[in-house]
C-alpha atoms as a PDB file:
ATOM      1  CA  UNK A   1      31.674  19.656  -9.666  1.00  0.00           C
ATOM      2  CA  UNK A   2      33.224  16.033  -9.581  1.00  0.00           C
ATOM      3  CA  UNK A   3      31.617  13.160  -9.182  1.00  0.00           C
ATOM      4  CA  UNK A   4      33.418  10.462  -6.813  1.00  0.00           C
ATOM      5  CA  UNK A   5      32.886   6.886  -5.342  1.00  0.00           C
ATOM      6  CA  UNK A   6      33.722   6.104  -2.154  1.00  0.00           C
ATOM      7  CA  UNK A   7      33.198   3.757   0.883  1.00  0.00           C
ATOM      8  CA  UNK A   8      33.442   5.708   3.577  1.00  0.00           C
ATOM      9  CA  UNK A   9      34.950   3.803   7.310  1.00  0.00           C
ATOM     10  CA  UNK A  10      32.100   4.085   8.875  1.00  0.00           C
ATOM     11  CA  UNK A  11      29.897   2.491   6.728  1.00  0.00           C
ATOM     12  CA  UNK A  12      29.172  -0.388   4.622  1.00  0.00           C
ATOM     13  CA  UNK A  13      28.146   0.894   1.670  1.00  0.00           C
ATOM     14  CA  UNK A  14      29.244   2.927  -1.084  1.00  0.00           C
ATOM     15  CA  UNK A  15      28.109   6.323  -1.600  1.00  0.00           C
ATOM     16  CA  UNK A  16      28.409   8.497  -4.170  1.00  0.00           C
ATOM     17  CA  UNK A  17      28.425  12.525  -4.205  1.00  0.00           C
ATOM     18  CA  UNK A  18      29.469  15.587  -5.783  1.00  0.00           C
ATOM     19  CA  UNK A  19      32.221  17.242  -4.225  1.00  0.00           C
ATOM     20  CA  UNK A  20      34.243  20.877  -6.126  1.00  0.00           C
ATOM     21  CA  UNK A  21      37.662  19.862  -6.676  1.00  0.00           C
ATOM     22  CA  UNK A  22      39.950  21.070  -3.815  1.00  0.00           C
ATOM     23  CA  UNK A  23      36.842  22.087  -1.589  1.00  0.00           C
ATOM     24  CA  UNK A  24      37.093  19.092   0.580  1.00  0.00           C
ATOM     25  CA  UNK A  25      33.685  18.131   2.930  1.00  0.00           C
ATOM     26  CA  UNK A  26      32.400  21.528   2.908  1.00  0.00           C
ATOM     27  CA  UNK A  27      31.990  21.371  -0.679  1.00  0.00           C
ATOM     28  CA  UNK A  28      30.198  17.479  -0.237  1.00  0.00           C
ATOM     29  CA  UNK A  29      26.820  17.346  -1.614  1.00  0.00           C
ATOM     30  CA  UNK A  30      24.681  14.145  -1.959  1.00  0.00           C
ATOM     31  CA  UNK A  31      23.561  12.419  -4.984  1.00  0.00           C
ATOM     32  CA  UNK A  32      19.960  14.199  -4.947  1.00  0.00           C
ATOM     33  CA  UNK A  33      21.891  17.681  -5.294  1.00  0.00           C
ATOM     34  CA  UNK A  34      24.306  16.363  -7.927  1.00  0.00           C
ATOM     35  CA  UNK A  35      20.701  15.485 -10.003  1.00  0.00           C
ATOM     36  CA  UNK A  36      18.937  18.888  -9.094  1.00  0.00           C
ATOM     37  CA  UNK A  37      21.956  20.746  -9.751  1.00  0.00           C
ATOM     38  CA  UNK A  38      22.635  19.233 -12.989  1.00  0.00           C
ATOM     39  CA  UNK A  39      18.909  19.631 -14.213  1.00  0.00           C
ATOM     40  CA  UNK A  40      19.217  23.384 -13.215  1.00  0.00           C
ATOM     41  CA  UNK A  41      21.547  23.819 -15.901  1.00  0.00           C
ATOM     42  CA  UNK A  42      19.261  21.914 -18.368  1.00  0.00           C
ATOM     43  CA  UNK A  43      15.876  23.475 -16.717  1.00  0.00           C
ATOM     44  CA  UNK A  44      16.691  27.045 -18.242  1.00  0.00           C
ATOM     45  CA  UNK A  45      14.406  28.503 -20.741  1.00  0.00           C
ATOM     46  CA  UNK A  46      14.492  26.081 -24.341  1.00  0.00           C
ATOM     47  CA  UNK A  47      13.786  22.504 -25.933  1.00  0.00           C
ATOM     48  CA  UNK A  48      12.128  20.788 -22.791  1.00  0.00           C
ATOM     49  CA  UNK A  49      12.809  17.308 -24.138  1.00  0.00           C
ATOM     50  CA  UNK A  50      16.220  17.959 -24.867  1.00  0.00           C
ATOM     51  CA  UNK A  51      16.267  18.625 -21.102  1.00  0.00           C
ATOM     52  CA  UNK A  52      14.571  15.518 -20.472  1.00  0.00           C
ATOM     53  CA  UNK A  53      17.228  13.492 -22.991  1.00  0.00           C
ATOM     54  CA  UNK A  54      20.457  15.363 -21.120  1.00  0.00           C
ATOM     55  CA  UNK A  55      19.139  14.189 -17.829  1.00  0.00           C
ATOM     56  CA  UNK A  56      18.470  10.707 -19.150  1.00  0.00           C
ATOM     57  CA  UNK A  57      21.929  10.315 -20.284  1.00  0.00           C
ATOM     58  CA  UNK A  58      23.597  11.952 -17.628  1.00  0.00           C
ATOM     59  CA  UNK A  59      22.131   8.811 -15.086  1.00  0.00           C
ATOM     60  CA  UNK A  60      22.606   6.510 -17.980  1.00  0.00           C
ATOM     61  CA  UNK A  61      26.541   7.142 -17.304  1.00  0.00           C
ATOM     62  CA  UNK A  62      26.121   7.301 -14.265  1.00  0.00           C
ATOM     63  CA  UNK A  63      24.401   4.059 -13.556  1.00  0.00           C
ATOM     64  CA  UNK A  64      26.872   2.382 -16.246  1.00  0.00           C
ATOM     65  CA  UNK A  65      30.311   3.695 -14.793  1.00  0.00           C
ATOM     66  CA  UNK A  66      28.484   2.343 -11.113  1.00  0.00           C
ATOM     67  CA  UNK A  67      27.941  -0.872 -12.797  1.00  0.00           C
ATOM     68  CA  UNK A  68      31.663  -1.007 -13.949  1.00  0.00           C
ATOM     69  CA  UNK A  69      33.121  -0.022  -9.888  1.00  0.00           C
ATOM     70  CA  UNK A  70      31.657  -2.794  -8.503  1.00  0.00           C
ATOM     71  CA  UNK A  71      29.072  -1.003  -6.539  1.00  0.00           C
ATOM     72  CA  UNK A  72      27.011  -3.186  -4.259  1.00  0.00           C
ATOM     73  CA  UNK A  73      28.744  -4.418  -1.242  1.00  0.00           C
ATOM     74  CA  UNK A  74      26.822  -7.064  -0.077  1.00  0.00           C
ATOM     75  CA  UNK A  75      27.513 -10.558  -1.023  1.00  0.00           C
ATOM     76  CA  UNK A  76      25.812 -12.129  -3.139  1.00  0.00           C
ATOM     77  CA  UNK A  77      25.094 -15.195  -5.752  1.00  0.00           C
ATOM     78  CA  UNK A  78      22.483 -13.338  -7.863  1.00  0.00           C
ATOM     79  CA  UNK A  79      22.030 -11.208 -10.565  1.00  0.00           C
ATOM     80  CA  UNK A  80      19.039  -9.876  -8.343  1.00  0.00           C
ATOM     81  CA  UNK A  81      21.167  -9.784  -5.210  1.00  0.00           C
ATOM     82  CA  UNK A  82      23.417  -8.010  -7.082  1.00  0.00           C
ATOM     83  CA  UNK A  83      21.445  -5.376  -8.484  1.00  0.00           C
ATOM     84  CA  UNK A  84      19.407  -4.654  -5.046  1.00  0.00           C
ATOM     85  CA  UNK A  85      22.720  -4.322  -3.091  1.00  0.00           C
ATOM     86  CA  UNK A  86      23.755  -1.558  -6.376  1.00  0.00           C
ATOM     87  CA  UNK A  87      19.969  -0.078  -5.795  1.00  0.00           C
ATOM     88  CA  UNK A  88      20.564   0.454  -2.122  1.00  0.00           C
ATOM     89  CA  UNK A  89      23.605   2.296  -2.438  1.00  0.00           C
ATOM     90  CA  UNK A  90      21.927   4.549  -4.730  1.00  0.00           C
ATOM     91  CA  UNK A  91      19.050   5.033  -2.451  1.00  0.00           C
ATOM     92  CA  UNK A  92      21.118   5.694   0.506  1.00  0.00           C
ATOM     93  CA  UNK A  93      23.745   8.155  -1.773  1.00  0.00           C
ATOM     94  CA  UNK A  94      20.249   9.866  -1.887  1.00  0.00           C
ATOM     95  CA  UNK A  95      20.418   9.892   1.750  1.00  0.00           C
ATOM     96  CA  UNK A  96      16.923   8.396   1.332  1.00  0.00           C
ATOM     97  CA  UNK A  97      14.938   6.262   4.234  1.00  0.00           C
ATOM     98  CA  UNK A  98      13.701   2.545   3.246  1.00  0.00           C
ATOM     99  CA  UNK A  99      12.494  -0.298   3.666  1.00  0.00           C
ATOM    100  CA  UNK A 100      12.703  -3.509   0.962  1.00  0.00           C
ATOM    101  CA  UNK A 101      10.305  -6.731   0.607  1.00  0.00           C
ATOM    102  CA  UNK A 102      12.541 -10.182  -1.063  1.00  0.00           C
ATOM    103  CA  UNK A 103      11.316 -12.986  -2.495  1.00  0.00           C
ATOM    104  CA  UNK A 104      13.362 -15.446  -4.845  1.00  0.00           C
ATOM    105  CA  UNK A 105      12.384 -13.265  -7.439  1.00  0.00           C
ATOM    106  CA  UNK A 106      11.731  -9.916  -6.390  1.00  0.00           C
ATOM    107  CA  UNK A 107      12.892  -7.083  -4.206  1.00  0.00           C
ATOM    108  CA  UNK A 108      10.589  -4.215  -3.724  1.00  0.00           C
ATOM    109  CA  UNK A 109      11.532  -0.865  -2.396  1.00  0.00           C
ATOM    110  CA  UNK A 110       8.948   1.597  -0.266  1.00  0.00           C
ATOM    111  CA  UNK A 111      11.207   4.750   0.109  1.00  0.00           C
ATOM    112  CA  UNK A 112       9.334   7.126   2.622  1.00  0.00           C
ATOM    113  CA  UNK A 113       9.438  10.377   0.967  1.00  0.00           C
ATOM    114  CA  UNK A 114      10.906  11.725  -2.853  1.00  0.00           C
ATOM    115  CA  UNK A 115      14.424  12.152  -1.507  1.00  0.00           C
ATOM    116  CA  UNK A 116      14.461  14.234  -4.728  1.00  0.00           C
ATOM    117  CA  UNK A 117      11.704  15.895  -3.766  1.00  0.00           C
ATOM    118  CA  UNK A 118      13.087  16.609   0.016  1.00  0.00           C
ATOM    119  CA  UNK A 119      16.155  18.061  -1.339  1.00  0.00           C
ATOM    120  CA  UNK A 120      14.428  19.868  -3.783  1.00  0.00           C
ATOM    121  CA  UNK A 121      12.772  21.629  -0.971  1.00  0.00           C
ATOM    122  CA  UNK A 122      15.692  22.033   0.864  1.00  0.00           C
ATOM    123  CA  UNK A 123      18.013  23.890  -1.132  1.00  0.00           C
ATOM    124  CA  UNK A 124      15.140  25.709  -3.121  1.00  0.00           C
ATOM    125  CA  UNK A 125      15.496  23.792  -6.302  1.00  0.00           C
ATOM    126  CA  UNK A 126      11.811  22.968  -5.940  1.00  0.00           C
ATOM    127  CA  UNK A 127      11.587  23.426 -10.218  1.00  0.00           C
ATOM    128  CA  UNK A 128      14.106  21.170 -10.726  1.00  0.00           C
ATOM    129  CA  UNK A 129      12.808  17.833  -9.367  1.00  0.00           C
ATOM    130  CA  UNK A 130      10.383  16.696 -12.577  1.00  0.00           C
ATOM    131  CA  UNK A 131      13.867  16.906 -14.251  1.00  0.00           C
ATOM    132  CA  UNK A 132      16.220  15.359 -12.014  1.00  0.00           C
ATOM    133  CA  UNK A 133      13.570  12.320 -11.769  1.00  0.00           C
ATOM    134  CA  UNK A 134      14.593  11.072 -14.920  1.00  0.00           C
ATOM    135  CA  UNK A 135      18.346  11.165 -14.333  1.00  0.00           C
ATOM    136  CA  UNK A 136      17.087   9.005 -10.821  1.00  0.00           C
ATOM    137  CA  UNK A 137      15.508   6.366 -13.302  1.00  0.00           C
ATOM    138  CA  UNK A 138      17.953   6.235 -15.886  1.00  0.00           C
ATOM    139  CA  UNK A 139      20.566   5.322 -13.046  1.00  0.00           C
ATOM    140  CA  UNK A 140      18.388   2.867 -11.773  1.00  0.00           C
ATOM    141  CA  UNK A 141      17.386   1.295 -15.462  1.00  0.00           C
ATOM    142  CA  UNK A 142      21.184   1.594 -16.819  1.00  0.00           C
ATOM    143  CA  UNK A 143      22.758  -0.207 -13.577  1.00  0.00           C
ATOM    144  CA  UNK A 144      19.923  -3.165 -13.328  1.00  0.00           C
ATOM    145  CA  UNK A 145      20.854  -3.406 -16.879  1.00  0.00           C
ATOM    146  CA  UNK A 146      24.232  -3.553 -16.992  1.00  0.00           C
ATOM    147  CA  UNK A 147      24.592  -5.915 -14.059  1.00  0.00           C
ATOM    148  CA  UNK A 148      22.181  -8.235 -15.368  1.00  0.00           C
ATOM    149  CA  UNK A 149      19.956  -7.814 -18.969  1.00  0.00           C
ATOM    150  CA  UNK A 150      17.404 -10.515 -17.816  1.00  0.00           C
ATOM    151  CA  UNK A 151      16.445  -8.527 -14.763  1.00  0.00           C
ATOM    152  CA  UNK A 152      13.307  -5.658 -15.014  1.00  0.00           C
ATOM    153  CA  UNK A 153      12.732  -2.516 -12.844  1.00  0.00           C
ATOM    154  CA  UNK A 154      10.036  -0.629 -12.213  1.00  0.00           C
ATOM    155  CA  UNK A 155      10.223   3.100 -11.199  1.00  0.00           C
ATOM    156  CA  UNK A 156       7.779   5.667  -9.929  1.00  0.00           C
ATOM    157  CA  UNK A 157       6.472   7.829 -12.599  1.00  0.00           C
ATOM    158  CA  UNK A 158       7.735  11.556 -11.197  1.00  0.00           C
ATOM    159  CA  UNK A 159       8.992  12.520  -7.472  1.00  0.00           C
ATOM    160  CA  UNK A 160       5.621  13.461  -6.554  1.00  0.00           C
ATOM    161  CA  UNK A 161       4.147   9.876  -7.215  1.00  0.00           C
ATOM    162  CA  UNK A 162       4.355   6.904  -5.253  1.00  0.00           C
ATOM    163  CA  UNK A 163       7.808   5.633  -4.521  1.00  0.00           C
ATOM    164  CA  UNK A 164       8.068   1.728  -4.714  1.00  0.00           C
ATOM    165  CA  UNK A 165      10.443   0.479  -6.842  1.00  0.00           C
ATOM    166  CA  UNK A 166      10.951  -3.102  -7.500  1.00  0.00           C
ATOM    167  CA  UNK A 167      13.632  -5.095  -9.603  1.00  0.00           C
ATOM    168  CA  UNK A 168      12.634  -8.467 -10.510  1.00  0.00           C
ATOM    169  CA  UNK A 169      14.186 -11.900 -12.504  1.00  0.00           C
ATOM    170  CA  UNK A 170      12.199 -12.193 -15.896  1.00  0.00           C
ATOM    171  CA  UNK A 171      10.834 -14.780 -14.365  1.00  0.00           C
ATOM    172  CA  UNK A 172       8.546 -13.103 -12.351  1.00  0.00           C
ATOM    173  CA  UNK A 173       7.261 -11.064 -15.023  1.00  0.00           C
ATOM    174  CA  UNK A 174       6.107 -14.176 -16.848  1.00  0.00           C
ATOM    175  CA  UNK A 175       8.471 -14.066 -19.289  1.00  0.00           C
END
């Protein structure tokens, strides 16, 4: 399976999704099935960190090469705006439902269900969600990071736990 980037023309933002070379749409999955499927090979019988390490640097590339396209499409003159307009392509790549909280400092995510988890259940790849969580937070971590080093995230704990996430200027963390 490839990995693409795209904007599609009916939309605003960028999505990203898994596609099989030459399969065109039919072959489309969303970025929660690209994770799940991805932690199905790692989920197999063996090391259970290594697992956890593969997933962690599979969304570390991810979030990095995202960083690098320019991902974000709204326009901003922030670090933070930048990074929240990356996070909700992400979030909506996951084909997950939000809604966000901004202040000068802060942007805080409530998404209304795991979309992880939803998939999960979906295409039966219930064992795979712990897994593909940490591929989800490495993507998150790696592109608030490499858009801006002074800004923080933080990231729910599992799919099954609560599922605010907020990026924040170092100045709001006391720092």
């Amino acid at each position: 399976m490839a990995a693409w980037v795209t904007r599609p023309s009916s939309s605003a933002f960028k999505s990203l999704y898994g596609q099989i070379p030459g399969g065109g749409e039919a072959s489309s999955v969303n970025l929660a099935e690209v994770l799940l499927e991805f932690a199905m090979t790692w989920n197999a019988p063996g090391d259970p960190s290594e697992a956890r390490r593969q997933m962690q640097i599979f969304g570390g590339h991810i979030g990095e090469a995202l960083a690098t396209q320019g991902v974000g499409t709204k326009p901003v003159n922030s670090g933070l705006g930048l990074a929240a307009g990356a996070l909700e392509d992400v979030f909506r790549s996951l084909d997950a439902s939000l809604a966000y909280h901004q202040t000068k400092s802060e942007v805080r995510y409530h998404l209304d269900q795991s979309p992880l988890r939803v998939a999960a259940e979906v295409t039966g790849l219930e064992q795979e969600a712990d897994l593909a969580h940490y591929a989800f937070n490495a993507i998150c971590q790696s592109l608030v990071s490499a858009l801006d080093p002074e800004l923080r995230i933080q990231l729910p704990g599992g799919p099954n736990a609560a599922h605010t996430i907020s990026v924040m200027s170092t100045a709001s963390n006391g720092r």
